[in-house]
Protein backbone atom coordinates (compact mmCIF):
# COMPACT_ATOMS: atom_id res chain seq x y z
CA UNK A 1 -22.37 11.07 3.76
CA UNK A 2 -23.79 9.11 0.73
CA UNK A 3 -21.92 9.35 -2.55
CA UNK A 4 -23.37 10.65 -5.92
CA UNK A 5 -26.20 8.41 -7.53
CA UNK A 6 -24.51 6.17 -9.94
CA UNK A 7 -21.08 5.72 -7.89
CA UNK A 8 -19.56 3.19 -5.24
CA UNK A 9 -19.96 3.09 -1.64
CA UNK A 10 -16.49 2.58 -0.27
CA UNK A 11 -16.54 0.53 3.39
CA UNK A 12 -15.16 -2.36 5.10
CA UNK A 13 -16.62 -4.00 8.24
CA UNK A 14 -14.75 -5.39 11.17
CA UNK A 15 -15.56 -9.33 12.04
CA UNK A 16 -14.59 -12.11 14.08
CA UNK A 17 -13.48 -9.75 16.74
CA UNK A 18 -11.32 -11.18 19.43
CA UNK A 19 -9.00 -8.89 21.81
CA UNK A 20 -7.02 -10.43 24.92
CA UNK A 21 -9.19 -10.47 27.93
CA UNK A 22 -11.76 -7.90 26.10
CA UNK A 23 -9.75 -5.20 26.45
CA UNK A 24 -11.55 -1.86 25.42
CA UNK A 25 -7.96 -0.28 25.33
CA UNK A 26 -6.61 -3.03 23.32
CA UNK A 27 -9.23 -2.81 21.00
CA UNK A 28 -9.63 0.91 20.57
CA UNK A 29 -5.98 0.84 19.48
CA UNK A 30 -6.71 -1.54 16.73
CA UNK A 31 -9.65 0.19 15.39
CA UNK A 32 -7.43 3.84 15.18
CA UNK A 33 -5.02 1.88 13.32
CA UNK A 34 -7.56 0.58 11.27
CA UNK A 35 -9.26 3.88 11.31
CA UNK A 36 -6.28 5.85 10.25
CA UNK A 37 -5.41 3.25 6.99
CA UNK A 38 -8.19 2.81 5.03
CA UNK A 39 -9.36 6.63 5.58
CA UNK A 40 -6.23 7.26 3.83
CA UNK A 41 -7.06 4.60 1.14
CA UNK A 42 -10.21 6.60 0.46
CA UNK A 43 -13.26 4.39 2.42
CA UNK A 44 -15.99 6.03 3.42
CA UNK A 45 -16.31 4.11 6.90
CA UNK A 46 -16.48 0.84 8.44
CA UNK A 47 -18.96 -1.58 10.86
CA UNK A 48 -18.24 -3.26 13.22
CA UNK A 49 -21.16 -5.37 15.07
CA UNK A 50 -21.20 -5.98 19.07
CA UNK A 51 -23.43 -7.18 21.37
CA UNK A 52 -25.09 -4.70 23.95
CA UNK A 53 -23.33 -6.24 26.55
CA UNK A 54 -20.02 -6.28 25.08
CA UNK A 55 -17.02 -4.54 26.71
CA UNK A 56 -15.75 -3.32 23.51
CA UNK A 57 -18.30 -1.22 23.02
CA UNK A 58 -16.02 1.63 25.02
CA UNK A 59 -13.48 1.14 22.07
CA UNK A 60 -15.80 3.73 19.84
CA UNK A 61 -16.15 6.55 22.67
CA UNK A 62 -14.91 9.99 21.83
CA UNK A 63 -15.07 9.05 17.68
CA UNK A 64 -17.36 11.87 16.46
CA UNK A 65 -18.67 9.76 13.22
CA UNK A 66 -20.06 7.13 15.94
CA UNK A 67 -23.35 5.92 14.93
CA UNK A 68 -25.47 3.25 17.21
CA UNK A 69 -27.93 1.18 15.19
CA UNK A 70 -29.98 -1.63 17.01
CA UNK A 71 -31.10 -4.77 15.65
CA UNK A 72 -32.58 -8.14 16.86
CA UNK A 73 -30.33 -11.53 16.37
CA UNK A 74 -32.38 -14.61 16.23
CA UNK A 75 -31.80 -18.44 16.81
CA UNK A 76 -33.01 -20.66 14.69
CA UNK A 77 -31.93 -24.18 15.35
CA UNK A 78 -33.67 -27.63 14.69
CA UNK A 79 -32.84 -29.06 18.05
CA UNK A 80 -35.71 -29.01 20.36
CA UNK A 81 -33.93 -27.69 23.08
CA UNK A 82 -31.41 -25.10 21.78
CA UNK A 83 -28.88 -23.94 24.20
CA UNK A 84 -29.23 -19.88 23.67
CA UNK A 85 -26.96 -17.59 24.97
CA UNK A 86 -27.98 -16.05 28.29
CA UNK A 87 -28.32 -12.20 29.07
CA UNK A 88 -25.18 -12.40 30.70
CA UNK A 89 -23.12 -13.71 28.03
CA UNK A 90 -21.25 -12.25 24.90
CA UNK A 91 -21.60 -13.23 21.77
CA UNK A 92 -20.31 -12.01 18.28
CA UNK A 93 -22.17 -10.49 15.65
CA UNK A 94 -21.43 -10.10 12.05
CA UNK A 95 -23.10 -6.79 11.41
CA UNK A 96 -23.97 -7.88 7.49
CA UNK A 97 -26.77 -9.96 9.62
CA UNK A 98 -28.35 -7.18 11.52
């Protein structure tokens, strides 16, 4: 839900995501916690960026305010030959860039 015209948008985001082994369990944890403080500190929500691919992804099942937006993440690089990561790889996202 938006706020009035004229007032602030209160949200954090989630980055630089790292969780032992990719642990969905590990990380679901951590995002209740983090879930559970700043609702009482009066944020609207948070983001939190993942690749398709990623594991993690399971962390956000069962939260009924759950939204999926897709994006495209490109590589820009001057090298000739840039080394791009594979479809079978997982990489980390800041969601401000989507």
């Amino acid at each position: 839900q938006l706020p009035p015209p004229g007032t602030y948008l209160s949200y954090c985001s989630l980055s630089n995501i790292l969780v032992r082994n990719n642990d969905p369990e590990i990380f679901r944890a951590l995002v209740t916690r983090i879930y559970n403080d700043y609702r009482s500190r009066g944020y609207d929500y948070f983001l939190c960026g993942l690749a398709a691919q990623d594991p993690l992804h399971r962390a956000f099942e069962g939260f009924k305010a759950k939204r999926t937006i897709l994006g495209k993440h490109y590589l820009v690089s001057f090298d000739p030959h840039p080394n791009p990561p594979t479809q079978d790889q997982i990489y980390y996202l800041e969601v401000a860039r989507i």
